[in-house]
C-alpha atoms as a PDB file:
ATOM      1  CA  UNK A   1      33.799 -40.812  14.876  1.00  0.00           C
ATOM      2  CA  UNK A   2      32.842 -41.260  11.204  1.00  0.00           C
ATOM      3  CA  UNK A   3      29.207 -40.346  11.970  1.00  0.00           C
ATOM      4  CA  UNK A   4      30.921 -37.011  13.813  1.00  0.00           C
ATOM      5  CA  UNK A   5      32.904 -36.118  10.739  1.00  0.00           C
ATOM      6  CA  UNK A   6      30.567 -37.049   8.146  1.00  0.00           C
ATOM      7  CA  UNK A   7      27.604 -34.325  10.213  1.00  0.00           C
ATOM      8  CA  UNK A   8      30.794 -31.799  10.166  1.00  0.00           C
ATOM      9  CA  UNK A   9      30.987 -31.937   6.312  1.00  0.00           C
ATOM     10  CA  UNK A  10      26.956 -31.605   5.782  1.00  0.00           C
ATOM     11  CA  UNK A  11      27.260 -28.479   8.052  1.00  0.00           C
ATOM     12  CA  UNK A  12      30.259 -27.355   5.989  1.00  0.00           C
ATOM     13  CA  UNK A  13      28.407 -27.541   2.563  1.00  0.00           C
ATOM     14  CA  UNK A  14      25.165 -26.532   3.901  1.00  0.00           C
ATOM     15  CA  UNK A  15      26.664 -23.064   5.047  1.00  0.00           C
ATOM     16  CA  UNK A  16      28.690 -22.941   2.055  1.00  0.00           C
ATOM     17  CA  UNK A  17      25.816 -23.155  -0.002  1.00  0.00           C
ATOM     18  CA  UNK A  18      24.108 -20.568   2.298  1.00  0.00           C
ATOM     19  CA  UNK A  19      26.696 -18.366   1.805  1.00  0.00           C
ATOM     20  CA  UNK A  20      26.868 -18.424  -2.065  1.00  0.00           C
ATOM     21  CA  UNK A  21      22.734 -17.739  -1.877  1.00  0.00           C
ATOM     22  CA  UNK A  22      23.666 -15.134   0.285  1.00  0.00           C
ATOM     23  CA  UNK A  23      26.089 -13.776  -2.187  1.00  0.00           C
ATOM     24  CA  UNK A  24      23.799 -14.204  -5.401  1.00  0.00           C
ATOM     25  CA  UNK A  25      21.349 -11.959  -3.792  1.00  0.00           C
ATOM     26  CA  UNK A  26      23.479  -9.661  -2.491  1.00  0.00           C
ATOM     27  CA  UNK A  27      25.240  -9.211  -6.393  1.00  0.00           C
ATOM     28  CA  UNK A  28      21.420  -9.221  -7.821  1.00  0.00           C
ATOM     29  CA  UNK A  29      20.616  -6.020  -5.688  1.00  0.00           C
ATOM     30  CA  UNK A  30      23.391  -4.165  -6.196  1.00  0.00           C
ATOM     31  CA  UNK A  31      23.175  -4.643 -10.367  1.00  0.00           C
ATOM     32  CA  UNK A  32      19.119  -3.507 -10.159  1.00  0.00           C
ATOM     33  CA  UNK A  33      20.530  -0.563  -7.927  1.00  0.00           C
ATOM     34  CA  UNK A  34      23.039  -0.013 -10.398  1.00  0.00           C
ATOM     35  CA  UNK A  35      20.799  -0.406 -13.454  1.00  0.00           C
ATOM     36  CA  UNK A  36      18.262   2.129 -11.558  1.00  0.00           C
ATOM     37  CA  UNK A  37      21.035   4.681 -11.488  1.00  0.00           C
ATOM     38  CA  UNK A  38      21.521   4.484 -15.015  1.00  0.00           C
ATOM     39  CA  UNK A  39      18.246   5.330 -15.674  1.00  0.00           C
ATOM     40  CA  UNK A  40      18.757   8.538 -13.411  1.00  0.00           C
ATOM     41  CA  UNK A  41      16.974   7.296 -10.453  1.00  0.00           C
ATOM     42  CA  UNK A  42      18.367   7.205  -6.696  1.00  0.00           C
ATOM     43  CA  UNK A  43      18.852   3.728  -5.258  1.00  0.00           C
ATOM     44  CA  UNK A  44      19.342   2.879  -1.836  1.00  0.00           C
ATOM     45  CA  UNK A  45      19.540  -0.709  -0.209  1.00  0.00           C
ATOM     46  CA  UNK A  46      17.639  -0.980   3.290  1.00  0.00           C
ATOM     47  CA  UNK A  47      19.158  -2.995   6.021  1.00  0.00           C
ATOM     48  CA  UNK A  48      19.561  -6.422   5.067  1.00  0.00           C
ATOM     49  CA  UNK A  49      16.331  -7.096   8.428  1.00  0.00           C
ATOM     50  CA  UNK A  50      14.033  -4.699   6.473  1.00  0.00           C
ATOM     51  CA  UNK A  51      10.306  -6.362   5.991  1.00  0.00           C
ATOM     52  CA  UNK A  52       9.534  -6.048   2.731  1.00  0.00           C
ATOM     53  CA  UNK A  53      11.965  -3.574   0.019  1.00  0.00           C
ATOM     54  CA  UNK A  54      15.315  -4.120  -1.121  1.00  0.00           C
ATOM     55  CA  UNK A  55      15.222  -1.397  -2.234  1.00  0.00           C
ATOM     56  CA  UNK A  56      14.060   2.677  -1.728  1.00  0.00           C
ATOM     57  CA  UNK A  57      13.772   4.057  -4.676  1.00  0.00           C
ATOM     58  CA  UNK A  58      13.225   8.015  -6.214  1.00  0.00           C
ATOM     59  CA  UNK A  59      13.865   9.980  -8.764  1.00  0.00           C
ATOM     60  CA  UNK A  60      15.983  13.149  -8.844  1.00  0.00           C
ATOM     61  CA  UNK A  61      13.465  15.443  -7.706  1.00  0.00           C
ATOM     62  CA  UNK A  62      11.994  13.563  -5.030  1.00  0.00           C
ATOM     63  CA  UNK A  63       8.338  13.309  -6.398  1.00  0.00           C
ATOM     64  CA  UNK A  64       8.047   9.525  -7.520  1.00  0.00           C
ATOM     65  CA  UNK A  65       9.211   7.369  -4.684  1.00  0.00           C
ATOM     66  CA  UNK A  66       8.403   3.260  -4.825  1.00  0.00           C
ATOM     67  CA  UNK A  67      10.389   0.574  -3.245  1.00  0.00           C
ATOM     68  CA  UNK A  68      11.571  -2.454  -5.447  1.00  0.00           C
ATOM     69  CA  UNK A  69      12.070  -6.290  -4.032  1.00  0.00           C
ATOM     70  CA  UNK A  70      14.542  -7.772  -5.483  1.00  0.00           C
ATOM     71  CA  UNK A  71      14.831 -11.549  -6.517  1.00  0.00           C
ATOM     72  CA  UNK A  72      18.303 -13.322  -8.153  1.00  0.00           C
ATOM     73  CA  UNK A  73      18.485 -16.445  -9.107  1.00  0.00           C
ATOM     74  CA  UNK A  74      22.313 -17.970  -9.633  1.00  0.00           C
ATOM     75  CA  UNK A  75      21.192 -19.472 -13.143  1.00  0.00           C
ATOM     76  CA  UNK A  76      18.576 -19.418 -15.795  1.00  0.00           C
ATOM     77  CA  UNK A  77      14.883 -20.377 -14.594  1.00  0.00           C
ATOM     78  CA  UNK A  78      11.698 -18.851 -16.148  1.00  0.00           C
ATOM     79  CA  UNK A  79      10.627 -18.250 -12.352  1.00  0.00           C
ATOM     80  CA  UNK A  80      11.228 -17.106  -9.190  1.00  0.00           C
ATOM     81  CA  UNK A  81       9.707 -18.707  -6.292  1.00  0.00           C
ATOM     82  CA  UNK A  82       7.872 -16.385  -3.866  1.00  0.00           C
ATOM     83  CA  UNK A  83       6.774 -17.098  -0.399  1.00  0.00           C
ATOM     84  CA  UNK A  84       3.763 -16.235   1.395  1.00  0.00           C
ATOM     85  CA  UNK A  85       4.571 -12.827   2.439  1.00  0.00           C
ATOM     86  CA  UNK A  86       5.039 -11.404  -0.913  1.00  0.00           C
ATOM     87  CA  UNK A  87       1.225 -12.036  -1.713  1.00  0.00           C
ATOM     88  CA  UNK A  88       0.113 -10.114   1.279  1.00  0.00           C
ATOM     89  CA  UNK A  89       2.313  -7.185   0.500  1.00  0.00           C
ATOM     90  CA  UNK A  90       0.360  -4.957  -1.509  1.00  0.00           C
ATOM     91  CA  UNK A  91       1.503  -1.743  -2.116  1.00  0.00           C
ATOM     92  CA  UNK A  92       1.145   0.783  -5.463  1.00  0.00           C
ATOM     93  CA  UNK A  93       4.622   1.710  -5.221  1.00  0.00           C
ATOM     94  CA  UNK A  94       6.207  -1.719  -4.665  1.00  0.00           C
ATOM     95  CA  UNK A  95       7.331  -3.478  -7.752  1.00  0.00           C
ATOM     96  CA  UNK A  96       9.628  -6.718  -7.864  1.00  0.00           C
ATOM     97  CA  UNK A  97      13.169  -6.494  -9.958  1.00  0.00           C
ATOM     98  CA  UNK A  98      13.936  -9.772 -10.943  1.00  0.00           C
ATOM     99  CA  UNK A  99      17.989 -10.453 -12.261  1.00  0.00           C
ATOM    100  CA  UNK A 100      19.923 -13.060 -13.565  1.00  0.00           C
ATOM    101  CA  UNK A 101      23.093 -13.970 -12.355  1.00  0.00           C
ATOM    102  CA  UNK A 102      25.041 -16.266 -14.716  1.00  0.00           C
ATOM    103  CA  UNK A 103      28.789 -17.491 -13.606  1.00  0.00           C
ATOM    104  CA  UNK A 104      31.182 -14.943 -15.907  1.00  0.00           C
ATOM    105  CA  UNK A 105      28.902 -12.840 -17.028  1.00  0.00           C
ATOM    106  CA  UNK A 106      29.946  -9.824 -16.060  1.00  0.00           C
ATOM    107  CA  UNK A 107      26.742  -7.721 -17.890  1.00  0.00           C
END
C-alpha cells in the first residue's frame, strides 16, 4: 500500500513539475510576443502542435515576415538546450528568441 502511495506522489510531482515547464514557456512566448509588439511588429502564437515556430511574425506592412522559436528557461543559465530538430530546421526567416523568466520579476 506504501509502494501504491509512494508511485501516486512521484506522479503528482512529476506532472506538477510538467505543468510549471509548461507554464514557463507559455509566459516566455507571450513576453517575446509582447516585446515584438513594442517594436511595432505583429505577433501571433501558432497552435501549441505547430512543427517548428512559436511564433509568426511581420511587420506592419506585410513585407518582412520570419517566424521566431521561442526558448524560456525558469532561472538564470548561460544556455538553452536544443534538441535535434532545431539543427535540421534551417530557414532564413527563422530566428530563436531566447527569455528569462526569474520568480517576481515582473520585467
Amino acid at each position: 500500500m506504501d509502494l501504491v502511495r509512494t508511485k501516486k506522489a512521484e506522479n503528482a510531482n512529476t506532472a506538477k513539475a510538467r505543468r510549471s515547464g509548461q507554464l514557463t514557456g507559455m509566459t516566455g512566448l507571450y513576453l517575446v510576443a509582447a516585446e515584438l509588439s513594442k517594436l511595432g511588429y505583429i505577433a501571433s502564437p501558432t497552435s501549441r502542435s505547430a512543427q517548428g515556430a512559436d511564433l509568426l511574425v511581420t511587420d506592419p506592412d506585410c513585407r518582412r515576415t520570419f517566424s521566431v522559436q521561442v526558448k524560456t528557461n525558469a532561472s538564470t543559465f548561460n544556455f538553452w538546450l536544443m534538441g535535434k530538430k532545431n539543427l535540421q530546421m534551417r530557414s532564413p526567416t527563422l530566428i530563436y528568441g531566447a527569455k528569462i523568466k526569474k520568480s517576481g520579476n515582473r520585467k
